[in-house]
C-alpha atoms as a PDB file:
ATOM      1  CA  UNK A   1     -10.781 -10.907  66.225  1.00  0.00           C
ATOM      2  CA  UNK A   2      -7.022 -11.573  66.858  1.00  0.00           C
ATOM      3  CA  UNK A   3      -5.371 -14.008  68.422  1.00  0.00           C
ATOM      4  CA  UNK A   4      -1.818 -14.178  69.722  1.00  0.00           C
ATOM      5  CA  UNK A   5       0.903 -16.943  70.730  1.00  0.00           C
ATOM      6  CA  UNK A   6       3.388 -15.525  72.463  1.00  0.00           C
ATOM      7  CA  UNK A   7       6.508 -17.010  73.950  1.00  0.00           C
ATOM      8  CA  UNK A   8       9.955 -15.607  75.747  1.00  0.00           C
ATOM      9  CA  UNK A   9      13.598 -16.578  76.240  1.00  0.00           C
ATOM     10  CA  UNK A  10      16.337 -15.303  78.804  1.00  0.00           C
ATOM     11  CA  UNK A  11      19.992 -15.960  79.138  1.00  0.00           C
ATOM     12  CA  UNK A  12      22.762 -14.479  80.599  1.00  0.00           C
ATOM     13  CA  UNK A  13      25.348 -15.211  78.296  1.00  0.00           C
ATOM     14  CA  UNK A  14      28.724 -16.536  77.550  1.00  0.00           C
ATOM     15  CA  UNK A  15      30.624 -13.601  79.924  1.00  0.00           C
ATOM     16  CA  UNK A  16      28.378 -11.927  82.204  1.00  0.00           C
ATOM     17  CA  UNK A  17      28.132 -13.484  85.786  1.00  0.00           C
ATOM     18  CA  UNK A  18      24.320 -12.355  86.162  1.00  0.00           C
ATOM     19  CA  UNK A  19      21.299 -11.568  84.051  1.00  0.00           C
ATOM     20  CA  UNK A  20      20.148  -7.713  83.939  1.00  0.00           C
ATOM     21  CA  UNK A  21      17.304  -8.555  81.141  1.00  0.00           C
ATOM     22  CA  UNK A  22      13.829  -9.097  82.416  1.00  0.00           C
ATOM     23  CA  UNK A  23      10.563  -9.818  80.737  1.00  0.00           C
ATOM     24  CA  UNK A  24       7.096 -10.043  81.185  1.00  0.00           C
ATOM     25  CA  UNK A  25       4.176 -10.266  79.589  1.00  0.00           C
ATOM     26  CA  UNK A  26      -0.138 -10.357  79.659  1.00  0.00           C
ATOM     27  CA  UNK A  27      -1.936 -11.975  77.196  1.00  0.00           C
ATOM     28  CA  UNK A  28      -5.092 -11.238  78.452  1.00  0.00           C
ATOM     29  CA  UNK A  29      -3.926  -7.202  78.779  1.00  0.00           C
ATOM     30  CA  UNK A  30      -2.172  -7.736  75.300  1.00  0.00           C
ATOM     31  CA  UNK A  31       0.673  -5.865  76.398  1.00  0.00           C
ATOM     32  CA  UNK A  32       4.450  -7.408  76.148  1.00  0.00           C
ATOM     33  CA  UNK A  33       7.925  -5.723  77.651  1.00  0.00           C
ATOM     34  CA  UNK A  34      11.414  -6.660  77.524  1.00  0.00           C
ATOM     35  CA  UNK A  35      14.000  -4.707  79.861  1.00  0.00           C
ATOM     36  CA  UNK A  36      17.770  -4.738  79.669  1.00  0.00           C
ATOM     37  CA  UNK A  37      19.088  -2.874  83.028  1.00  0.00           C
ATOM     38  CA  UNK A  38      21.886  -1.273  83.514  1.00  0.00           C
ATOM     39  CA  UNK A  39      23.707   1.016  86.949  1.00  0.00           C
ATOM     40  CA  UNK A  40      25.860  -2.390  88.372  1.00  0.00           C
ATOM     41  CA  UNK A  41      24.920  -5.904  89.115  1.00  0.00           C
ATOM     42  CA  UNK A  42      21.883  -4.740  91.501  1.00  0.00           C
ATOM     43  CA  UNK A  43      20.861  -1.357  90.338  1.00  0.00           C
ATOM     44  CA  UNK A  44      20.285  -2.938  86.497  1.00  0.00           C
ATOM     45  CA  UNK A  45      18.860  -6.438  87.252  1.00  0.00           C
ATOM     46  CA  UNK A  46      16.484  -3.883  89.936  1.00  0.00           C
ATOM     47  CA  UNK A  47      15.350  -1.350  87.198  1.00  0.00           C
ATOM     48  CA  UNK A  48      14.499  -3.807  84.662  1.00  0.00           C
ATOM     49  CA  UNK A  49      12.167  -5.937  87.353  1.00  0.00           C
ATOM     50  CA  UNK A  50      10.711  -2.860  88.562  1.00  0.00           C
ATOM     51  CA  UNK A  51       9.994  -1.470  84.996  1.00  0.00           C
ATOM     52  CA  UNK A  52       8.467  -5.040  83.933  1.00  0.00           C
ATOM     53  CA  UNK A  53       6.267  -5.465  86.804  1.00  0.00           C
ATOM     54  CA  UNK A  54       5.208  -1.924  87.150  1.00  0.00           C
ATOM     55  CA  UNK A  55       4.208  -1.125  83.674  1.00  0.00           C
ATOM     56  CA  UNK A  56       2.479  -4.736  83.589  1.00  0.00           C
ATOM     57  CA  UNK A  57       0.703  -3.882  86.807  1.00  0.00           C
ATOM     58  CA  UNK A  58      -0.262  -0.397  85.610  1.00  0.00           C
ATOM     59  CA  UNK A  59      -1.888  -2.122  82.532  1.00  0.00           C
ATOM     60  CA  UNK A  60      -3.690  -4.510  84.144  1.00  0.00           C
ATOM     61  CA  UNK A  61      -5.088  -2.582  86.691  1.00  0.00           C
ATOM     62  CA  UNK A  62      -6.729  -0.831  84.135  1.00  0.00           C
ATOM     63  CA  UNK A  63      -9.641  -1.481  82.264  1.00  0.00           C
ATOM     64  CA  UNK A  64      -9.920  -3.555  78.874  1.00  0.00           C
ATOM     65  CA  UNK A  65      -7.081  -4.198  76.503  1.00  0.00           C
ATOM     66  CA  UNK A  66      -3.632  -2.033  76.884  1.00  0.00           C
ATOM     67  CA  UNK A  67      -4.067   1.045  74.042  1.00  0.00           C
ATOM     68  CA  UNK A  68      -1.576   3.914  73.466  1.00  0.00           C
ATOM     69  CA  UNK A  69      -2.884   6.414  75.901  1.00  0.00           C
ATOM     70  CA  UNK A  70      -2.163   3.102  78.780  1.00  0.00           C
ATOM     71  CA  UNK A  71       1.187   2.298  77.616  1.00  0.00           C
ATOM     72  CA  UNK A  72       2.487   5.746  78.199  1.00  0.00           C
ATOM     73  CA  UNK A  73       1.035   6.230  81.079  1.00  0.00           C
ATOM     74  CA  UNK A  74       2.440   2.550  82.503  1.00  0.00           C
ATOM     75  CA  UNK A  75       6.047   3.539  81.263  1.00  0.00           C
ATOM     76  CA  UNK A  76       5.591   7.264  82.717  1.00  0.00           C
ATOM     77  CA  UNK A  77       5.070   5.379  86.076  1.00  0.00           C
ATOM     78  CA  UNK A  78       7.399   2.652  85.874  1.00  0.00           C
ATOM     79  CA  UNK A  79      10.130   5.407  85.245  1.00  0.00           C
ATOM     80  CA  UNK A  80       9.172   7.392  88.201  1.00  0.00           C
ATOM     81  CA  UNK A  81       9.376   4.210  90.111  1.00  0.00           C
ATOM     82  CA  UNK A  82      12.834   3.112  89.219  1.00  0.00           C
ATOM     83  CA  UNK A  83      14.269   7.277  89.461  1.00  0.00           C
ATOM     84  CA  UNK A  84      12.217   7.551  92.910  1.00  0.00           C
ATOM     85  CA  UNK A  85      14.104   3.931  94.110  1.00  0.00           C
ATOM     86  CA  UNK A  86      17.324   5.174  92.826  1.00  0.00           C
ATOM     87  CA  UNK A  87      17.208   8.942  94.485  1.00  0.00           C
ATOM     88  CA  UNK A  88      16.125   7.337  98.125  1.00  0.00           C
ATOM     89  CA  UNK A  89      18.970   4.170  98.255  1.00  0.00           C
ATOM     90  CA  UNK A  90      22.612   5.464  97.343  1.00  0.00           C
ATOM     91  CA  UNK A  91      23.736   1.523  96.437  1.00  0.00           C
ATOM     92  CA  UNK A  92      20.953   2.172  93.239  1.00  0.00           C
ATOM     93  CA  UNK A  93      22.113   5.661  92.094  1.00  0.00           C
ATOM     94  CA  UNK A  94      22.186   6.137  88.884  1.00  0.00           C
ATOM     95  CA  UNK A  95      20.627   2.893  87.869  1.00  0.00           C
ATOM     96  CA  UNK A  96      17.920   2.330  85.254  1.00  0.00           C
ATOM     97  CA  UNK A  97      17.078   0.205  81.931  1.00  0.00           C
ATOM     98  CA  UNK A  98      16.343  -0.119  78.363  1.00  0.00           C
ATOM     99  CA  UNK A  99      12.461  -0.949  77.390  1.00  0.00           C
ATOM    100  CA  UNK A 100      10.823  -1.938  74.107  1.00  0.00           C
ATOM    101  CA  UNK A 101       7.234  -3.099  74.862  1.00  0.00           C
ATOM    102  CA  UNK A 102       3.983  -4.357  72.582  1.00  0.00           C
ATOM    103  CA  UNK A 103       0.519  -3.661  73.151  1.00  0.00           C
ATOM    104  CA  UNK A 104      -2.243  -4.957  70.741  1.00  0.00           C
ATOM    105  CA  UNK A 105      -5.641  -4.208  70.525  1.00  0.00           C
ATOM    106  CA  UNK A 106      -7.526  -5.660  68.106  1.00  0.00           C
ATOM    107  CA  UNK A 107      -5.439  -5.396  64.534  1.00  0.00           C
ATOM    108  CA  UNK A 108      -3.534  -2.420  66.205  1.00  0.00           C
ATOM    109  CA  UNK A 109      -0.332  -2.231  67.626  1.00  0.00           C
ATOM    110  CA  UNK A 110       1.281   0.039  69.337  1.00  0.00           C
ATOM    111  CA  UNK A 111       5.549  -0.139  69.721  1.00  0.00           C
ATOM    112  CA  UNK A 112       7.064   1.717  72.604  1.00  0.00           C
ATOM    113  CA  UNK A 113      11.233   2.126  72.994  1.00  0.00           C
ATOM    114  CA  UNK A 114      13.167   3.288  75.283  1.00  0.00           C
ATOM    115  CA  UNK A 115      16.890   3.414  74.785  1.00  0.00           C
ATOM    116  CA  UNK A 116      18.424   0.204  72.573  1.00  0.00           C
ATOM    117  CA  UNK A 117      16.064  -2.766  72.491  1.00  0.00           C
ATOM    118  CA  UNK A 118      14.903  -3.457  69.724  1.00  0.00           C
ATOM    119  CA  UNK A 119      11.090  -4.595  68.185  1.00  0.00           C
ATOM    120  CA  UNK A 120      11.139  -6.261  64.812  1.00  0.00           C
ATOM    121  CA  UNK A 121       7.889  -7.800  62.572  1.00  0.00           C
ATOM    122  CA  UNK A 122       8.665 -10.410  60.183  1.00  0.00           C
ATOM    123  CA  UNK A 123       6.051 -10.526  57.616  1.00  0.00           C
ATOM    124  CA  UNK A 124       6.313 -12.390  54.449  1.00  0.00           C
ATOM    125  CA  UNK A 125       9.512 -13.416  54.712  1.00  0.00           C
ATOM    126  CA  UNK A 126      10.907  -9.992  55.302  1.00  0.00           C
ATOM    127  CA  UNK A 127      12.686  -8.570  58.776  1.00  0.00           C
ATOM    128  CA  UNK A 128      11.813  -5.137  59.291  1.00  0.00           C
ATOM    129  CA  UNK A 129      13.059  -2.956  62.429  1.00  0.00           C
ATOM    130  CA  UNK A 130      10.281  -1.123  63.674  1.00  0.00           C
ATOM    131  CA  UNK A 131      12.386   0.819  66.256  1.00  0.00           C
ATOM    132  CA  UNK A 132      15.223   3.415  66.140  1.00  0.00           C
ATOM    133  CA  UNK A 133      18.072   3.314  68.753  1.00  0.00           C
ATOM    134  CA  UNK A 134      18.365   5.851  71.161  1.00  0.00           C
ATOM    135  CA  UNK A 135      22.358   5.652  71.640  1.00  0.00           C
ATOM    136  CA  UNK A 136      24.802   7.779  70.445  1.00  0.00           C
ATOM    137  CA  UNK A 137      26.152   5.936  67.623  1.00  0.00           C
ATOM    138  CA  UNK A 138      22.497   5.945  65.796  1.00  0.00           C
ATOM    139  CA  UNK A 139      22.285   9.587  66.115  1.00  0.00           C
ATOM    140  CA  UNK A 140      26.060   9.911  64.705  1.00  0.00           C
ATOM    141  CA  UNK A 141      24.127   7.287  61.596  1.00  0.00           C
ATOM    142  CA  UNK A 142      21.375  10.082  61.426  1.00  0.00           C
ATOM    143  CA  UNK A 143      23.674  12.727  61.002  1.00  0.00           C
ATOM    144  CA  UNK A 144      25.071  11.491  58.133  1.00  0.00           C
ATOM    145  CA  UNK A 145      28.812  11.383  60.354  1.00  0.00           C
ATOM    146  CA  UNK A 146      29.062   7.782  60.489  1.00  0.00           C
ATOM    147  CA  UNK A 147      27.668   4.546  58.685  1.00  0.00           C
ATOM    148  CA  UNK A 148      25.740   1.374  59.894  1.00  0.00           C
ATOM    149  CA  UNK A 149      29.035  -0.695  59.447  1.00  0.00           C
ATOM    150  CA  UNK A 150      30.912   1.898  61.119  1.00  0.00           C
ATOM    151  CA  UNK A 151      28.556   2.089  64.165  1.00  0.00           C
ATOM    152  CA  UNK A 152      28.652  -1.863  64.781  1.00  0.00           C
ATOM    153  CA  UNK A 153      32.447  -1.661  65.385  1.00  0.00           C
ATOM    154  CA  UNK A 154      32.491   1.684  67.213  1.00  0.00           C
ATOM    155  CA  UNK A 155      33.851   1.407  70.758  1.00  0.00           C
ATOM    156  CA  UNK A 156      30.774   3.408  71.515  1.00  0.00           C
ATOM    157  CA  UNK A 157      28.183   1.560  70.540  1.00  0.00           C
ATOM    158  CA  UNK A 158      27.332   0.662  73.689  1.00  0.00           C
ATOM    159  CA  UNK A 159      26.385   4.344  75.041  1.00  0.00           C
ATOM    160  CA  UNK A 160      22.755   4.827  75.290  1.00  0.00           C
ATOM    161  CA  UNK A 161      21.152   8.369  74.976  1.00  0.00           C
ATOM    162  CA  UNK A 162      18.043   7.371  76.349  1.00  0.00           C
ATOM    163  CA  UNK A 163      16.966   5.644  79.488  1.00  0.00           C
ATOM    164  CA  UNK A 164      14.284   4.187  82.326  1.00  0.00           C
ATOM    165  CA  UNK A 165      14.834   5.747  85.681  1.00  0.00           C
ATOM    166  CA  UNK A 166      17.835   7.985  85.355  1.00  0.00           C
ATOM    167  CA  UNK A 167      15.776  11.119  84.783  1.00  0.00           C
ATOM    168  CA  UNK A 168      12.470  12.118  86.484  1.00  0.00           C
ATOM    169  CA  UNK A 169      10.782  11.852  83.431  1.00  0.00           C
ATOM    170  CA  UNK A 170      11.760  10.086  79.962  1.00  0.00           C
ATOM    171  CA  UNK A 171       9.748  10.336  76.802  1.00  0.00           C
ATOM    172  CA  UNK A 172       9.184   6.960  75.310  1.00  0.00           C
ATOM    173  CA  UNK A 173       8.896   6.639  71.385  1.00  0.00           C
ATOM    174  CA  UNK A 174       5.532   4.821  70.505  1.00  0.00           C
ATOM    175  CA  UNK A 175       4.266   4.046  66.599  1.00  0.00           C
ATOM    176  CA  UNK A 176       1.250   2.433  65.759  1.00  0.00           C
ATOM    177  CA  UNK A 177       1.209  -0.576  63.122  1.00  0.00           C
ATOM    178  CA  UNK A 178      -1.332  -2.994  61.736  1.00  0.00           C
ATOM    179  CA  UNK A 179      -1.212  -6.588  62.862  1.00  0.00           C
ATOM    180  CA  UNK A 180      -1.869  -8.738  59.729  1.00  0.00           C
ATOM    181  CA  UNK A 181      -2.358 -13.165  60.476  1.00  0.00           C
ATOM    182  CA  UNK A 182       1.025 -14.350  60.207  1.00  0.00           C
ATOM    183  CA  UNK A 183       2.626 -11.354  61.117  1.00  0.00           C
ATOM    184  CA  UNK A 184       5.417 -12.656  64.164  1.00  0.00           C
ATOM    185  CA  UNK A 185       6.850  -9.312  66.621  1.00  0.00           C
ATOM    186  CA  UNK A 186      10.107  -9.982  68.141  1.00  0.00           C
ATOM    187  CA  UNK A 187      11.391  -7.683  70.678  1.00  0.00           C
ATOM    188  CA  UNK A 188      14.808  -8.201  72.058  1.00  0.00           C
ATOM    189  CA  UNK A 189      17.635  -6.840  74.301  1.00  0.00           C
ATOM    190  CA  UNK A 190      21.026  -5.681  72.301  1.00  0.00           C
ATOM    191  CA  UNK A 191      22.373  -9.164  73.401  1.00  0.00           C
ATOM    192  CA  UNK A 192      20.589 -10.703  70.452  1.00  0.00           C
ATOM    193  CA  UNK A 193      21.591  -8.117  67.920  1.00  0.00           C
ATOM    194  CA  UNK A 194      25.027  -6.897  68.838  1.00  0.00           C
ATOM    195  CA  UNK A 195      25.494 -10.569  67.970  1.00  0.00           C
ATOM    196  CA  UNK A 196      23.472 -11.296  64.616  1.00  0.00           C
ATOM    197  CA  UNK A 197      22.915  -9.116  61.644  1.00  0.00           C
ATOM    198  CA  UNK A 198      19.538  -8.528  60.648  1.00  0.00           C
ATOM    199  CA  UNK A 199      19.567 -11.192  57.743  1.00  0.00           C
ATOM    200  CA  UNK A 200      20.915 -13.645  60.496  1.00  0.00           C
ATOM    201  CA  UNK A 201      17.804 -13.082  62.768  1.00  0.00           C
ATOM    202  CA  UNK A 202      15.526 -13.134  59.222  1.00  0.00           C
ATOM    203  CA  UNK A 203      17.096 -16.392  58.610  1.00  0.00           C
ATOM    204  CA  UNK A 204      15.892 -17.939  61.958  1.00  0.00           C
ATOM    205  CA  UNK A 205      12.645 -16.557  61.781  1.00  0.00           C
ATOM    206  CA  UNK A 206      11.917 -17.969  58.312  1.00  0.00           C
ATOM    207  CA  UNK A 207      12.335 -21.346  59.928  1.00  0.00           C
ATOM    208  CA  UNK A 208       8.310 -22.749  59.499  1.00  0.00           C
ATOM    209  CA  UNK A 209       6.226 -24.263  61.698  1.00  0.00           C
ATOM    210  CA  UNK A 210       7.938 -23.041  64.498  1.00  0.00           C
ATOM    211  CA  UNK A 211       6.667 -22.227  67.827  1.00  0.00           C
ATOM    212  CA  UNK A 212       7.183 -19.024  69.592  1.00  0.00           C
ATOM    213  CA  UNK A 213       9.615 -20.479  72.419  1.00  0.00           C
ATOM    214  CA  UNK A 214      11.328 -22.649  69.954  1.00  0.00           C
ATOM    215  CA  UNK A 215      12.120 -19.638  67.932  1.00  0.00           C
ATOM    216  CA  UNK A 216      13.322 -17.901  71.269  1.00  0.00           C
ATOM    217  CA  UNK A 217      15.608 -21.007  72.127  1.00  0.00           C
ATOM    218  CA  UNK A 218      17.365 -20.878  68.699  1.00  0.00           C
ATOM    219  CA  UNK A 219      17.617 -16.964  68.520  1.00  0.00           C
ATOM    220  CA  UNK A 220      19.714 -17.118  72.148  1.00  0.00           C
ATOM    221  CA  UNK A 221      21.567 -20.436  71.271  1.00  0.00           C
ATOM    222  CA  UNK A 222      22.428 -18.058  67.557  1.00  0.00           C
ATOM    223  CA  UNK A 223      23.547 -15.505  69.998  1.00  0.00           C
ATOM    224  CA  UNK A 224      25.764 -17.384  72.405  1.00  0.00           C
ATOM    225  CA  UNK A 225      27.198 -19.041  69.568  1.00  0.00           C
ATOM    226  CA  UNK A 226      28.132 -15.972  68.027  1.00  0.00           C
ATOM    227  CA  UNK A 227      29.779 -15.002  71.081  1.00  0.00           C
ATOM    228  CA  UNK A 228      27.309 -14.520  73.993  1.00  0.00           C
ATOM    229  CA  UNK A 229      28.826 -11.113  75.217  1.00  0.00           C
ATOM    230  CA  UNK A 230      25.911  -9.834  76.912  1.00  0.00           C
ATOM    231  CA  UNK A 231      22.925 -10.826  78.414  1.00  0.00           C
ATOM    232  CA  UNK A 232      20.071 -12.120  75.801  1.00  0.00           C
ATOM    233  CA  UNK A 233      16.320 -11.917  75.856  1.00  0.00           C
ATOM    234  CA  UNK A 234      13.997 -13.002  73.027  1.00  0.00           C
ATOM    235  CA  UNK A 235       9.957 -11.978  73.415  1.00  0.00           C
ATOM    236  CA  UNK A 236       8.047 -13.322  70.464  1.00  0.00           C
ATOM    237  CA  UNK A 237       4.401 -12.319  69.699  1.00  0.00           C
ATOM    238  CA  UNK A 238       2.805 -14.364  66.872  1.00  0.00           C
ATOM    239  CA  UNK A 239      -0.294 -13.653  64.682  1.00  0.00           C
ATOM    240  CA  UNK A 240      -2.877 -16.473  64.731  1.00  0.00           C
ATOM    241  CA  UNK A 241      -6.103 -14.975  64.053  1.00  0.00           C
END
């Protein structure tokens, strides 16, 4: 049987004057989420708690371990949550929030995004990215118009074609992987990787012996170093058994 460390990390940065990212997570559910809200200093910091908590509640108040079938079902609610809140107060119109989210049972995983957090495993010494953006500039990357080192200095790279709460409904992209002993899961809000590359995050993760928050705490103090232009959130999920 698995086990699982898991750990989390939440900052708001060298230039924002509040934190929109919000986190939570169930070990005994097995079920992980990282939001990154968006809609004004209220609407986003809003969406992201009520995404968290609701898909977290959702899970929990079902039975057993979080599978695919309950993940979609918790983000199907937590987005009609967050529209419904935004359609009824006109100060929360048009907000809503990013999601990437985890949920394990036994040696499967399942991987759930929603606009441009990101989930990562680092296995072996290798980062790999296990989602794919919803924002415009990956779709300009998939249609062959622009390149990866293009997109990271587009003014645009910010714009998000994919979102919690700002439709009535929102299809969430969920794979399934296998969870080998080792095998560490990082999801994280663009804070963390607008500001490091991909062999700057592998780099930190190598580090041994580390613990899940300690990993967190040097992957935000990376990212404020770097620049800190957005919020940060770091949610590791490590393999132990």
């Amino acid at each position: 049987m698995r086990k699982y460390h898991a750990a989390a990390a939440s900052d708001r940065g060298k230039k924002r004057g509040d934190n929109q990212d919000y986190y939570g997570y169930s070990l005994d559910a097995g079920v992980f989420v990282v939001c990154d809200g968006m809609g004004g200093v209220s609407g986003g910091a809003l969406a992201s708690h009520i995404t968290v908590d609701t898909v977290l509640h959702s899970v929990d108040s079902s039975s057993g371990h979080c599978c695919r079938e309950q993940l979609e079902a918790a983000i199907r609610t937590g987005n009609r949550e967050v529209y419904r809140r935004s359609q009824a107060e006109p100060r929360y119109s048009g907000m809503g929030t990013t999601l990437v989210a985890l949920a394990i049972e036994g040696g499967h995983v399942w991987v759930a995004n929603i606009g441009d957090s990101r989930c990562y495993r680092f296995r072996n010494g290798a980062l790999e990215q296990l989602t794919q953006d919803h924002s415009l500039v990956e779709a300009q990357i998939q249609m062959g118009r622009m390149t990866a080192a293009q997109a990271e200095r587009s003014p645009l790279r910010n714009v998000i074609t994919r979102a919690v709460g700002t439709q009535p409904e929102v299809l969430a992209d969920i794979t399934e992987y296998e969870a080998e002993p080792g095998d560490i899961f990082l999801l994280a809000s663009d804070g963390l990787t607008k500001e490091l590359c991909q062999e700057e995050i592998c780099s930190l993760m190598a580090k041994s012996s580390l613990h899940p928050a300690t990993r967190c705490l040097q992957l935000v103090a990376a990212a404020n170093q770097a620049g800190g232009r957005d919020n940060i959130t770091c949610l590791i999920v490590q393999v132990i058994g």
